[in-house]
C-alpha atoms as a PDB file:
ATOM      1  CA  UNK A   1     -34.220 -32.941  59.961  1.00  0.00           C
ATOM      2  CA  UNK A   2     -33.530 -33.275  56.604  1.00  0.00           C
ATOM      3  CA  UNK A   3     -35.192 -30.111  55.465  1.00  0.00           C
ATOM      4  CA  UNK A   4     -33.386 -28.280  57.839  1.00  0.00           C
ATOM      5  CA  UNK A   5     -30.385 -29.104  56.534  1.00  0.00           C
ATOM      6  CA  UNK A   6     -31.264 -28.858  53.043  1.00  0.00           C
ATOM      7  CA  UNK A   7     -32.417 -25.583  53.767  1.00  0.00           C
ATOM      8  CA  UNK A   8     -29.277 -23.882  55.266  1.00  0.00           C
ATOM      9  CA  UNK A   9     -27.152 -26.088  52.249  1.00  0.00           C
ATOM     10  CA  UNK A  10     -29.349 -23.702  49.632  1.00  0.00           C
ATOM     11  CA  UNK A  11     -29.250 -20.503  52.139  1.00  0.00           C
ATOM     12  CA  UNK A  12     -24.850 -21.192  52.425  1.00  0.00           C
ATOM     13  CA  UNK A  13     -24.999 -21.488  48.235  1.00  0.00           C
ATOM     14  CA  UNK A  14     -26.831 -18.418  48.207  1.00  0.00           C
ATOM     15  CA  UNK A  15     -24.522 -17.005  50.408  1.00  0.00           C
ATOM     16  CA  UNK A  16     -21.616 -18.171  47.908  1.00  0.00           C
ATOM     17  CA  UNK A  17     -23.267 -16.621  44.652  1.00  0.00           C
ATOM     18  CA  UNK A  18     -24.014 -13.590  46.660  1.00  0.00           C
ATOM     19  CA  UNK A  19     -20.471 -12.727  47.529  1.00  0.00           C
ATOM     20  CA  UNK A  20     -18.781 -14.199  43.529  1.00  0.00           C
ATOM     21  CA  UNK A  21     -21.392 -11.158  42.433  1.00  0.00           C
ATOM     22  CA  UNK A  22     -20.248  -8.802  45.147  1.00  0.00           C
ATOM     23  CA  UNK A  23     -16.934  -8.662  42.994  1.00  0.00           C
ATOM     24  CA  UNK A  24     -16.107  -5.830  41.715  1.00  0.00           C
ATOM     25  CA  UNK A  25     -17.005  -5.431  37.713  1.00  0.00           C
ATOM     26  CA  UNK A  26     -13.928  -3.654  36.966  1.00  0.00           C
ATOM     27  CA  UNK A  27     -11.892  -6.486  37.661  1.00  0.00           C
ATOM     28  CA  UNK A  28     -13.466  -8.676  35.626  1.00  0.00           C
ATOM     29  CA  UNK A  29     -13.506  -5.922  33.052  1.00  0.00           C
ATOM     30  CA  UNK A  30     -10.020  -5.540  33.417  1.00  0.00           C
ATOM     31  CA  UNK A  31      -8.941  -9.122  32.604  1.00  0.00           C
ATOM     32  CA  UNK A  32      -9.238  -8.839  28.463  1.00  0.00           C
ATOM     33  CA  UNK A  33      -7.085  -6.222  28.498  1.00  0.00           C
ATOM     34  CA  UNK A  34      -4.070  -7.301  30.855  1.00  0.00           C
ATOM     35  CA  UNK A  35      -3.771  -9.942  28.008  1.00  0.00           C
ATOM     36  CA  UNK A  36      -3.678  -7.527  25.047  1.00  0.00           C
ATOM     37  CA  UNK A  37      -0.521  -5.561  26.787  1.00  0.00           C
ATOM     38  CA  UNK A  38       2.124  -7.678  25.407  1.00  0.00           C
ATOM     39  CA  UNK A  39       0.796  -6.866  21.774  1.00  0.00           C
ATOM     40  CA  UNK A  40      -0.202  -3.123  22.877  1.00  0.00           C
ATOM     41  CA  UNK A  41       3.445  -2.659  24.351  1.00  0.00           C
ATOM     42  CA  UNK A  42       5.345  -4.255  21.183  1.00  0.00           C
ATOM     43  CA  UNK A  43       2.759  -2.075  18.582  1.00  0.00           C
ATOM     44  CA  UNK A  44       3.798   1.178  20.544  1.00  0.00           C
ATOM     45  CA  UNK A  45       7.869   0.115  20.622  1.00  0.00           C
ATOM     46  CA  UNK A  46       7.735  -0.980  16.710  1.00  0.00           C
ATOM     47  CA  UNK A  47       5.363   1.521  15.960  1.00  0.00           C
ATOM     48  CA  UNK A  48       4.432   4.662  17.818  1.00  0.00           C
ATOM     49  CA  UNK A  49       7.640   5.248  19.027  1.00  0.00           C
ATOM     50  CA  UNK A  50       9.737   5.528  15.792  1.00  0.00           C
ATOM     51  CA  UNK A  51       6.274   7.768  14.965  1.00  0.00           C
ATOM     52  CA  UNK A  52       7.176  10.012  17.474  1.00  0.00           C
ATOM     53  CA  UNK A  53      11.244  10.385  16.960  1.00  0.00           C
ATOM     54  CA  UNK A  54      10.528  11.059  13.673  1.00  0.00           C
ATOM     55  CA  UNK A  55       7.923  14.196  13.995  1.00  0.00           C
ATOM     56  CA  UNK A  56      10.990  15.472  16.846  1.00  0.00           C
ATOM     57  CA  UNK A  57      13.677  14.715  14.608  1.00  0.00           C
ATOM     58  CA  UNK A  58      11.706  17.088  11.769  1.00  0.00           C
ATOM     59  CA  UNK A  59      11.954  19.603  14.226  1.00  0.00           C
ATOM     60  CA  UNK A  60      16.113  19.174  14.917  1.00  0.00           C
ATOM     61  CA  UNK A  61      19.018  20.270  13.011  1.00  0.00           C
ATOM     62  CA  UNK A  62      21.991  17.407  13.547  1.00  0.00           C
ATOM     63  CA  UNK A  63      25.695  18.242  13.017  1.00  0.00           C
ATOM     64  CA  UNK A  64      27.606  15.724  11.666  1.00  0.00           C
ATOM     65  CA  UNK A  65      30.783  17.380  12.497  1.00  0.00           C
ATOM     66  CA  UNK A  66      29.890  18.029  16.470  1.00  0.00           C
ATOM     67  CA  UNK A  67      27.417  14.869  16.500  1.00  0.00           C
ATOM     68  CA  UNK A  68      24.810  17.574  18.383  1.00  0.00           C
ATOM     69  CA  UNK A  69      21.464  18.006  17.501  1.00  0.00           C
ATOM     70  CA  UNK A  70      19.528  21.071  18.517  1.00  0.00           C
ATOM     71  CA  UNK A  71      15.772  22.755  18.332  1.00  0.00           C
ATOM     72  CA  UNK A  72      15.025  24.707  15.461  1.00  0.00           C
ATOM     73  CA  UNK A  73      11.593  24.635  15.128  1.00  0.00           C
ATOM     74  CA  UNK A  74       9.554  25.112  11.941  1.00  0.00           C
ATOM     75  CA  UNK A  75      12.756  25.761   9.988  1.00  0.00           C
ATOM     76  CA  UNK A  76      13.058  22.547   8.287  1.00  0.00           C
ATOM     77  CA  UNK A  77       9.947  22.494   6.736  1.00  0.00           C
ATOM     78  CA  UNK A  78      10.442  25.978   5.760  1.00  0.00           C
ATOM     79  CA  UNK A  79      13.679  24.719   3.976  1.00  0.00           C
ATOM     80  CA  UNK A  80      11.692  21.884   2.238  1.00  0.00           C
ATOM     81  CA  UNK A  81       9.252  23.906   0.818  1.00  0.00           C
ATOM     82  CA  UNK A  82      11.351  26.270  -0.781  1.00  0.00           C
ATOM     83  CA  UNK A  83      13.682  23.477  -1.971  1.00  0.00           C
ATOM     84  CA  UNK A  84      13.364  22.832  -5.695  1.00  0.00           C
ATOM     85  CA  UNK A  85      14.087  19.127  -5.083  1.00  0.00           C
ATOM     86  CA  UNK A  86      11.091  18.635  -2.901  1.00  0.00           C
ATOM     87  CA  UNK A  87       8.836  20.193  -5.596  1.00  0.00           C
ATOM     88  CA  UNK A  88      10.663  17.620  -7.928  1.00  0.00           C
ATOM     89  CA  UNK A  89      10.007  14.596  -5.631  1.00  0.00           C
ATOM     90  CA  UNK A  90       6.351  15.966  -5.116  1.00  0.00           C
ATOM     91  CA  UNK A  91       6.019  16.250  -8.942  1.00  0.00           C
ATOM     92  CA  UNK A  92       7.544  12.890  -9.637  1.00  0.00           C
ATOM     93  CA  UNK A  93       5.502  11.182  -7.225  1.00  0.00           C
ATOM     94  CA  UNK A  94       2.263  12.235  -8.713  1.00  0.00           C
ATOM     95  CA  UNK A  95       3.388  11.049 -12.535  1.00  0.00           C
ATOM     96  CA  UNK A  96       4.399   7.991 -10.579  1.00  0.00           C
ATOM     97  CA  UNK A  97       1.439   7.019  -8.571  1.00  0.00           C
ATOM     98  CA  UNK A  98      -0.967   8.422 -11.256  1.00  0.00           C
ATOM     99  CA  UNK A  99       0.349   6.609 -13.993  1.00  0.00           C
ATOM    100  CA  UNK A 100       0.978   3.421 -12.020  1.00  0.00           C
ATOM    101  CA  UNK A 101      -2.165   3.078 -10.590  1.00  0.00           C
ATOM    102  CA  UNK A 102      -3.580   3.206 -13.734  1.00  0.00           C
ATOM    103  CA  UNK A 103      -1.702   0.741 -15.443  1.00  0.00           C
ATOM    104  CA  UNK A 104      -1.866  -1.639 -12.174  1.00  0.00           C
ATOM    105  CA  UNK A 105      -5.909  -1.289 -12.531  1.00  0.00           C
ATOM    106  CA  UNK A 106      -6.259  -1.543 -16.373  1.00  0.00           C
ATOM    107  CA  UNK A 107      -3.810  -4.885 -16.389  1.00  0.00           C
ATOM    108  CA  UNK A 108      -5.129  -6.212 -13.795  1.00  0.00           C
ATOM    109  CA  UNK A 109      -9.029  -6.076 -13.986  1.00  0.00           C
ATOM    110  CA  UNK A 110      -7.839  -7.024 -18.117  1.00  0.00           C
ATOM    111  CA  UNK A 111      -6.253 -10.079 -16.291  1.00  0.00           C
ATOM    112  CA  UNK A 112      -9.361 -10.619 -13.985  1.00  0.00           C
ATOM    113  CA  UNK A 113     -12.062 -10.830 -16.581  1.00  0.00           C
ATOM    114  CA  UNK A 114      -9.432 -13.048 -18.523  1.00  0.00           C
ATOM    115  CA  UNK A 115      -9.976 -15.235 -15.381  1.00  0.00           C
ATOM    116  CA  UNK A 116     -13.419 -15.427 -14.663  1.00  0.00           C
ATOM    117  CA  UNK A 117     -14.088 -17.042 -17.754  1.00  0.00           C
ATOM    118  CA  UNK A 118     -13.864 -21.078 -17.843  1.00  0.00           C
ATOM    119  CA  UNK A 119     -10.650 -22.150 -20.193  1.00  0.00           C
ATOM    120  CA  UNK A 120      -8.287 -25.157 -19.872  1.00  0.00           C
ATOM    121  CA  UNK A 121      -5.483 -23.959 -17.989  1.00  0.00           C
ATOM    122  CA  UNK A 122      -7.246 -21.041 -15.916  1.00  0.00           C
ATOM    123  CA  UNK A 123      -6.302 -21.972 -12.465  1.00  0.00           C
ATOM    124  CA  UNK A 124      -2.823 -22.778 -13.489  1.00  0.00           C
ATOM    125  CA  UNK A 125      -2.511 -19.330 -14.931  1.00  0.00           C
ATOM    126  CA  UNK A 126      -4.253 -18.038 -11.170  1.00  0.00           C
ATOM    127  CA  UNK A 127      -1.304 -19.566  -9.733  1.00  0.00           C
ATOM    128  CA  UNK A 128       1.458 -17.713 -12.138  1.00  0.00           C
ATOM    129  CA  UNK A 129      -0.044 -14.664 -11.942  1.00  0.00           C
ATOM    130  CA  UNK A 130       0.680 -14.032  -8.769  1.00  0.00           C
ATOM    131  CA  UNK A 131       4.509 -14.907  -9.444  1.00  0.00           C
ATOM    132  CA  UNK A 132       4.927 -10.758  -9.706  1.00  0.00           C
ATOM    133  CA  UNK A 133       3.020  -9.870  -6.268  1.00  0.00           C
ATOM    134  CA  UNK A 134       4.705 -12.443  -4.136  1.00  0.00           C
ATOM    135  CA  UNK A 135       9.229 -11.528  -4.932  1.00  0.00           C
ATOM    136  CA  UNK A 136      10.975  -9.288  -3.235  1.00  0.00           C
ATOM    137  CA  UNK A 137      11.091  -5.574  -4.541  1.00  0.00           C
ATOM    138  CA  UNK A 138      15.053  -5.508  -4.675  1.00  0.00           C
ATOM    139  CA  UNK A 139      14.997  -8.512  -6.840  1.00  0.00           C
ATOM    140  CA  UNK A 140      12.459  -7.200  -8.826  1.00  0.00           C
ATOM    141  CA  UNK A 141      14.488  -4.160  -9.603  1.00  0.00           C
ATOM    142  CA  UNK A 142      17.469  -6.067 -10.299  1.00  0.00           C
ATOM    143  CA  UNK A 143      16.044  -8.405 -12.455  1.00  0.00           C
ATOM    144  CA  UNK A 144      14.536  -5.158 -14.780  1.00  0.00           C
ATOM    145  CA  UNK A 145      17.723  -3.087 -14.378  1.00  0.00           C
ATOM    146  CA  UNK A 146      18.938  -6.103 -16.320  1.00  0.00           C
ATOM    147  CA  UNK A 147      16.243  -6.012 -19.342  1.00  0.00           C
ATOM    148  CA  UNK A 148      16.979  -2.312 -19.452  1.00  0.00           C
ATOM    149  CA  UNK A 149      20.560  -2.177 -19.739  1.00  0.00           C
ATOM    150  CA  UNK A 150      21.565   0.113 -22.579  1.00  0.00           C
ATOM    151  CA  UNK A 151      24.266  -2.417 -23.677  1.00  0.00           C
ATOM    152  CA  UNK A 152      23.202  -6.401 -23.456  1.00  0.00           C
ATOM    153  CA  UNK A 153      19.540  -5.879 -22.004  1.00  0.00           C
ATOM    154  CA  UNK A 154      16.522  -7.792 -23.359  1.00  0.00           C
ATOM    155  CA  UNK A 155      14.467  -5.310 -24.134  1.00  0.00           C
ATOM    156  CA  UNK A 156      17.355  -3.700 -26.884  1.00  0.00           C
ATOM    157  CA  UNK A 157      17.557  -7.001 -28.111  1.00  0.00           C
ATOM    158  CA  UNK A 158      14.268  -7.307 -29.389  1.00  0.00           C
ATOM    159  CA  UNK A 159      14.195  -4.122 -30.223  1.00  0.00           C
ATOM    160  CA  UNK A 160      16.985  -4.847 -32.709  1.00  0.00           C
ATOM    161  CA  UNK A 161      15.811  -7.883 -33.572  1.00  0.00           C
ATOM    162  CA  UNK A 162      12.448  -5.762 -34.903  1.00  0.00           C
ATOM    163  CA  UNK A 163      14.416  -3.375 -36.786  1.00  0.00           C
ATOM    164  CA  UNK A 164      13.770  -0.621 -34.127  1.00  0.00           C
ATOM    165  CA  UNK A 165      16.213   1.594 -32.627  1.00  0.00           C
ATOM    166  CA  UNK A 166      17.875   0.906 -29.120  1.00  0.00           C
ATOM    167  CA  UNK A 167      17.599   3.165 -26.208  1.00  0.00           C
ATOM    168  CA  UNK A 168      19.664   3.374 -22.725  1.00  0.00           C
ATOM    169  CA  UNK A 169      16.174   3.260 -20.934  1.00  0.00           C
ATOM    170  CA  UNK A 170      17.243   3.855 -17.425  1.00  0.00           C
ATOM    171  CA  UNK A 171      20.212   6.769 -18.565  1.00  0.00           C
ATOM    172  CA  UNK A 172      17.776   9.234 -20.065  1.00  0.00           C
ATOM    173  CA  UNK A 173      15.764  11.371 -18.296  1.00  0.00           C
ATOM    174  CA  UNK A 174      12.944  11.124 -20.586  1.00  0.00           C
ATOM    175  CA  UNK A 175      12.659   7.467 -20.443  1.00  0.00           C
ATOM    176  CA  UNK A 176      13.441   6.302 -16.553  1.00  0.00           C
ATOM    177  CA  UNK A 177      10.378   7.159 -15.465  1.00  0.00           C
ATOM    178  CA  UNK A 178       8.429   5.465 -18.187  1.00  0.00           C
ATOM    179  CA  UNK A 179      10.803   2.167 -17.189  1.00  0.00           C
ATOM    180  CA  UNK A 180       9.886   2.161 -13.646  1.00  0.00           C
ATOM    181  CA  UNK A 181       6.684   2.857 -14.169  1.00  0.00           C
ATOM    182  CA  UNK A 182       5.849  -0.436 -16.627  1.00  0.00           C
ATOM    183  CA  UNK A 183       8.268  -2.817 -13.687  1.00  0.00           C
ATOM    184  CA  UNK A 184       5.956  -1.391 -11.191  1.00  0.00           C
ATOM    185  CA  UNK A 185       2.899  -2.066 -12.821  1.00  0.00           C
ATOM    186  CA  UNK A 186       4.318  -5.599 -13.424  1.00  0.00           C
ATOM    187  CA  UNK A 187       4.917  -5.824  -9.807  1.00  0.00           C
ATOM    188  CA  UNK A 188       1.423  -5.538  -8.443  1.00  0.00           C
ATOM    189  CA  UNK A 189      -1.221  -5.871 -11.051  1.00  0.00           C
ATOM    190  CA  UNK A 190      -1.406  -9.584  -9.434  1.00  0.00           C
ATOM    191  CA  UNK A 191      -3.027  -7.861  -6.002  1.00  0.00           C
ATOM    192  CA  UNK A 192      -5.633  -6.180  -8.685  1.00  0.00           C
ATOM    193  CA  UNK A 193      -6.492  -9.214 -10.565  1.00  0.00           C
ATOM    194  CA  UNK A 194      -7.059 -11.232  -7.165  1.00  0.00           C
ATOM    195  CA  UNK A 195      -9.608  -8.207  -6.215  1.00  0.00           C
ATOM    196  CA  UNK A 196     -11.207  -7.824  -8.761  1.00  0.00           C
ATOM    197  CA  UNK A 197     -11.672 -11.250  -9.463  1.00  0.00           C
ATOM    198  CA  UNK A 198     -13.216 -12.045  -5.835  1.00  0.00           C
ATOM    199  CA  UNK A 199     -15.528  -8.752  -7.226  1.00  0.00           C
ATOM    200  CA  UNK A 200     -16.982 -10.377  -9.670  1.00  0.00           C
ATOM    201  CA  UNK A 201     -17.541 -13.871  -8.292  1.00  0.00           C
ATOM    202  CA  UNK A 202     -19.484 -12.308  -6.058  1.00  0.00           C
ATOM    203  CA  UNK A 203     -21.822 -10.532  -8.212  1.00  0.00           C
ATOM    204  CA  UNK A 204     -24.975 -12.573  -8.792  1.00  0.00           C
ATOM    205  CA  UNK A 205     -25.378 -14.734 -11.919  1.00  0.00           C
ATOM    206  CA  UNK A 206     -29.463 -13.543 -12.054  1.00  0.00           C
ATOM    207  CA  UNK A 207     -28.182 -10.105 -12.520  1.00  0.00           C
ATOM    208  CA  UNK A 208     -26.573 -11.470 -15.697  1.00  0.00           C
ATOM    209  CA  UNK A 209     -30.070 -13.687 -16.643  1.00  0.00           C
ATOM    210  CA  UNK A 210     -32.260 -10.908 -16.738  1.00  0.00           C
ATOM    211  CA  UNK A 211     -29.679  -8.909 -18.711  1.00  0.00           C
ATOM    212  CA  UNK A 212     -29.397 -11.417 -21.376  1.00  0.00           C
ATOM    213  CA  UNK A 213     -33.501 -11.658 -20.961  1.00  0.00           C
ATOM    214  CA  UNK A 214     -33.777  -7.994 -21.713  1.00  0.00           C
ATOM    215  CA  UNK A 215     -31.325  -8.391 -25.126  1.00  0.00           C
ATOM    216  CA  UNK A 216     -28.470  -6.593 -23.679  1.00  0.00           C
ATOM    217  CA  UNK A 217     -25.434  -7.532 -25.681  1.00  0.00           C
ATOM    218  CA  UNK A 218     -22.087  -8.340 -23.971  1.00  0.00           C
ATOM    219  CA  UNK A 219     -20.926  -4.887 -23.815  1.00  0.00           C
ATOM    220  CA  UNK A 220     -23.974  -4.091 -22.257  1.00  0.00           C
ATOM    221  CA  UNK A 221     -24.187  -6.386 -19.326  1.00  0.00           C
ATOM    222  CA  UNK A 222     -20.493  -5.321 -18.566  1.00  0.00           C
ATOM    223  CA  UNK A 223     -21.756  -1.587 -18.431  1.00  0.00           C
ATOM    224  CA  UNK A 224     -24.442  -2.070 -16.927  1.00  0.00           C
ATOM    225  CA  UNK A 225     -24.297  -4.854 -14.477  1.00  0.00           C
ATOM    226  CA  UNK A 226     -20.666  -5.593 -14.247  1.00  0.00           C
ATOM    227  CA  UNK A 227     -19.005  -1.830 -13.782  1.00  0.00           C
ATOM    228  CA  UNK A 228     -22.085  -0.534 -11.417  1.00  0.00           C
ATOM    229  CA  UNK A 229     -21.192  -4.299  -9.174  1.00  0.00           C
ATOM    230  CA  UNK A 230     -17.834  -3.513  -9.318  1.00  0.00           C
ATOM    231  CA  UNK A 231     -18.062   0.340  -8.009  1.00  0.00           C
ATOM    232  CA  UNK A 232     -16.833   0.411  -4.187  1.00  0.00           C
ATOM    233  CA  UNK A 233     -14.446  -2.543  -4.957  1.00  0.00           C
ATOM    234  CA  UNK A 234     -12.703  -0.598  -7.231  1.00  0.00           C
ATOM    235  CA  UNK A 235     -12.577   2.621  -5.211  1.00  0.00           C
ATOM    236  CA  UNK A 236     -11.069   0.940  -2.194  1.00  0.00           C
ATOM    237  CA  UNK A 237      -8.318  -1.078  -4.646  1.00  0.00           C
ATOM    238  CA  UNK A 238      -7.774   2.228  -6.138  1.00  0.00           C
ATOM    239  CA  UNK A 239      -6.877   3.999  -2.871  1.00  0.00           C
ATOM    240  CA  UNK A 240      -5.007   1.093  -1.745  1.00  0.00           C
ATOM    241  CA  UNK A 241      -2.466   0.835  -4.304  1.00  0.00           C
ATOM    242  CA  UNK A 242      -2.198   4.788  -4.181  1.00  0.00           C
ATOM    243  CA  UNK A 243      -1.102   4.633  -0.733  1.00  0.00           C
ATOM    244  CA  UNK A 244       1.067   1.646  -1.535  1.00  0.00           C
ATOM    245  CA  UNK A 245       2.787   3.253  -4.274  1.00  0.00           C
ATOM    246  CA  UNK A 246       3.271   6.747  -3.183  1.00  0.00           C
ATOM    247  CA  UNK A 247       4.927   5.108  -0.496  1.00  0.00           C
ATOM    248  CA  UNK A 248       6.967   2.530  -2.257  1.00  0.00           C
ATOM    249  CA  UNK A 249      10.832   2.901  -2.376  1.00  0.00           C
ATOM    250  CA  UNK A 250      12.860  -0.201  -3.216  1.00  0.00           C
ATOM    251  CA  UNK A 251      12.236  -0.828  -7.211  1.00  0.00           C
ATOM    252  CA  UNK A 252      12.602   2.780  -7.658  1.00  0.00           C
ATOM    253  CA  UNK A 253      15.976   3.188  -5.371  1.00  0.00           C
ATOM    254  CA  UNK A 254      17.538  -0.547  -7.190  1.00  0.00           C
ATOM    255  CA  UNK A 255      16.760   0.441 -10.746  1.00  0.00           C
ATOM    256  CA  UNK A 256      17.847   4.365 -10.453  1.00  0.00           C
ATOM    257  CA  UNK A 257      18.759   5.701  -7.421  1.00  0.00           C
ATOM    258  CA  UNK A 258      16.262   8.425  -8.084  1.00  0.00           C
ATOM    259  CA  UNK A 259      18.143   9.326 -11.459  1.00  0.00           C
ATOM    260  CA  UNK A 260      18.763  10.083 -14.180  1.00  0.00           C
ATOM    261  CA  UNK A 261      18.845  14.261 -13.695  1.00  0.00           C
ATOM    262  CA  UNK A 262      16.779  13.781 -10.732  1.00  0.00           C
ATOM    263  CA  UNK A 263      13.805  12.341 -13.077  1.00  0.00           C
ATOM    264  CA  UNK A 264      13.024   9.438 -11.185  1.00  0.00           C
ATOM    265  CA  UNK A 265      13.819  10.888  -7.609  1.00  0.00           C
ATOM    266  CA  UNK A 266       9.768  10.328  -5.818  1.00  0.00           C
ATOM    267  CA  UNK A 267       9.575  11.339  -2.351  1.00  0.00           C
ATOM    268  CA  UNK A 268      10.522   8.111  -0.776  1.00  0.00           C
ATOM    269  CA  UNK A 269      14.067   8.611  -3.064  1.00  0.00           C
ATOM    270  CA  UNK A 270      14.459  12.621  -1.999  1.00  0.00           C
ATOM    271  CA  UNK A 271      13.684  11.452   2.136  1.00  0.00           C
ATOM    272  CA  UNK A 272      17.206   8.608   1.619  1.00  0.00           C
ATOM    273  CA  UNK A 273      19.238  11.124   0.290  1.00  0.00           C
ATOM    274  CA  UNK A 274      18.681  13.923   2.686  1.00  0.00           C
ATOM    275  CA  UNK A 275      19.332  11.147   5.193  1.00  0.00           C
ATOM    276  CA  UNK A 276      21.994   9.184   3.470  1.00  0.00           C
ATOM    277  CA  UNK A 277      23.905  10.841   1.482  1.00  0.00           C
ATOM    278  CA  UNK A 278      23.723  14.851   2.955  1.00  0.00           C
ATOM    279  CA  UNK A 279      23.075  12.875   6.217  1.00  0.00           C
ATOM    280  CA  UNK A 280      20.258  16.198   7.119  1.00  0.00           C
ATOM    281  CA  UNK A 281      18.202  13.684   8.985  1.00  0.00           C
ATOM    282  CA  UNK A 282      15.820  16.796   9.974  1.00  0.00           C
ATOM    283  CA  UNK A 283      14.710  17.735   6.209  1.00  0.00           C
ATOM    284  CA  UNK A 284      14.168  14.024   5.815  1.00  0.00           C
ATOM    285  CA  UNK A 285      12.236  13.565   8.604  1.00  0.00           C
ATOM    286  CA  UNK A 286      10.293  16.417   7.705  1.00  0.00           C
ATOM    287  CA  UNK A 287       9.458  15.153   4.054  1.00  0.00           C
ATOM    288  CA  UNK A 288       8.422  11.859   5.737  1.00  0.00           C
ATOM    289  CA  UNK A 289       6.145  13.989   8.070  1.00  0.00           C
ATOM    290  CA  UNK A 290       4.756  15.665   5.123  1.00  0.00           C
ATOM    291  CA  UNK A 291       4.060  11.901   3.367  1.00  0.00           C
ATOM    292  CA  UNK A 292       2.530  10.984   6.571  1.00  0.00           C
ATOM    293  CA  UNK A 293      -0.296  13.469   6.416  1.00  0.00           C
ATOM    294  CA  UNK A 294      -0.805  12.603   2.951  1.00  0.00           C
ATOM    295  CA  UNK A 295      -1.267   8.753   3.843  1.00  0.00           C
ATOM    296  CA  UNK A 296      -3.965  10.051   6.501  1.00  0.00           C
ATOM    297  CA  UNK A 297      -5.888  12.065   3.840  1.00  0.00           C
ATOM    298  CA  UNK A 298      -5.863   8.595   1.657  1.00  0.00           C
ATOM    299  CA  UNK A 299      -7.104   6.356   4.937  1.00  0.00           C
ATOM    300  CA  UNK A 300      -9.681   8.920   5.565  1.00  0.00           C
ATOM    301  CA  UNK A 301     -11.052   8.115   2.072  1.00  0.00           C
ATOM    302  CA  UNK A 302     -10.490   4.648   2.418  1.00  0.00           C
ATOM    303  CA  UNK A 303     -12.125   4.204   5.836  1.00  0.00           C
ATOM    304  CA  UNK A 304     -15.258   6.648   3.775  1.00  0.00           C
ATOM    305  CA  UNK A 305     -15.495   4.075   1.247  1.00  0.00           C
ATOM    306  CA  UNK A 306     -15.745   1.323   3.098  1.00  0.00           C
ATOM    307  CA  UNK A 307     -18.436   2.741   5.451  1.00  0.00           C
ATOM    308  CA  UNK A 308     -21.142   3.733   2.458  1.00  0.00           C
ATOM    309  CA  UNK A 309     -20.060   0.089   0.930  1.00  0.00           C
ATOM    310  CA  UNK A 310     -21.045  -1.646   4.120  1.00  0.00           C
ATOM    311  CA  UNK A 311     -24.034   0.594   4.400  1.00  0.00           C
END
């Protein structure tokens, strides 16, 4: 009797697994995914959305006088590039993203091998560094507006103090650029020195053994062992403050507006005045749309990069 009924117990359990199996996959499948909506729905509202106005607004002519907005096709970014001004802005922006990127990298990985080293003080100075990386643009720009101020700014003051003539940095067309350039490079050679110093903590200490075994002298091992480490690191950081920069608008906008002359005006500058000030949010949109596919030809590289350095 009792095997009977321990036999139809097992055969009713079977019966139970049988039917939980009989479910069909796709719900279960399903179930991850009802849960990532909330996120998917706010990414495409913040996101994809204002994505999407945008490339439709580049296509739209708005009159401020009416308040109508109407189709006109390719016409904006026919207008941009025959605009002088978006030449300007293109031209600008490459000075600015060449010349910052290079000063960013060459402080910073200066700062990083400073910091790699063993010295009282070094992870006091870790802290500061990053003092730069961490305020606000718009305070940034303030704060440097106010060393370069042709009248009572720091900077002239030292200069006179050293004998050396003053200049009204940000008021001459031949020296805004140079001033926004050095403030940026201030502003994020921090996010290069934390890089690059991660880089070389991870590069093995036997490399360095066998170097020294060999007779190679310091300049040697950094050539040879420290540089070749350091390769995809430094091509990733590279694109990653390109993108950042050509992109960046606050410092630039606080300090100069884009002036003097137009010499400081990078694309980020030329897409708020067509919006702002001429209120043509069409050419501005288009100028944005014309950033946009430059930020996809940077990812592409970046996403290269980081696929042969995981290989």
């Amino acid at each position: 009797m009792l095997n009977i009924n321990t036999s139809k117990e097992t055969k009713v359990s079977g019966d139970k697994r049988a039917v939980l199996s009989a479910r069909p996959r796709l719900g279960r499948n399903v179930t991850p995914y009802i849960f990532l909506l909330p996120a998917t729905a706010a990414l495409l509202l913040v996101f994809f959305y204002p994505m999407l106005n945008g490339i439709y607004t580049s296509f739209t002519h708005y009159n401020q006088y009416t308040d109508t907005t109407r189709l006109v096709g390719i016409e904006n970014y026919t207008k941009i590039l025959q605009d002088s001004a978006f030449w300007n802005s293109m031209q600008r922006s490459l000075v600015w993203v060449v010349f910052s990127v290079l000063g960013q990298f060459v402080v910073g990985f200066g700062f990083a091998l400073l910091l790699n080293e063993r010295w009282p003080g070094n992870r006091l100075v870790r802290a500061i560094v990053l003092i730069p990386w961490v305020m606000p643009g718009v305070s940034l720009g303030l704060g440097w507006s106010l060393i370069y101020n042709g009248q009572f700014g720091l900077l002239n003051d030292i200069l006179t103090s050293l004998s050396l003539p003053r200049a009204d940095w940000l008021a001459d067309p031949n020296l805004a650029m140079v001033a926004v350039i050095i403030a940026n490079i201030w502003k994020a050679f921090p996010f290069v020195t934390v890089t690059m110093l991660a880089g070389l903590a991870a590069i093995p200490d036997e490399l360095y053994d066998a170097a020294r075994v060999d007779g190679a002298s310091v300049f040697a091992r950094f050539r040879h062992v420290t540089l070749p480490q350091l390769r995809n690191i430094t091509l990733i950081v590279i694109l990653l403050m390109a993108v950042w920069t050509f992109n960046y608008f606050d410092l630039v906008y606080v300090m100069t507006q884009g002036g003097p002359a137009y010499g400081t005006e990078i694309a980020p500058v030329l897409v708020a005045r067509y919006a702002f000030r001429q209120f043509d949010y069409g050419l501005a949109a288009s100028v944005a749309i014309v950033m946009t596919v430059f930020n996809i030809i940077f990812a592409a590289l970046y996403i290269t990069i980081l696929r042969r350095s995981e290989a």
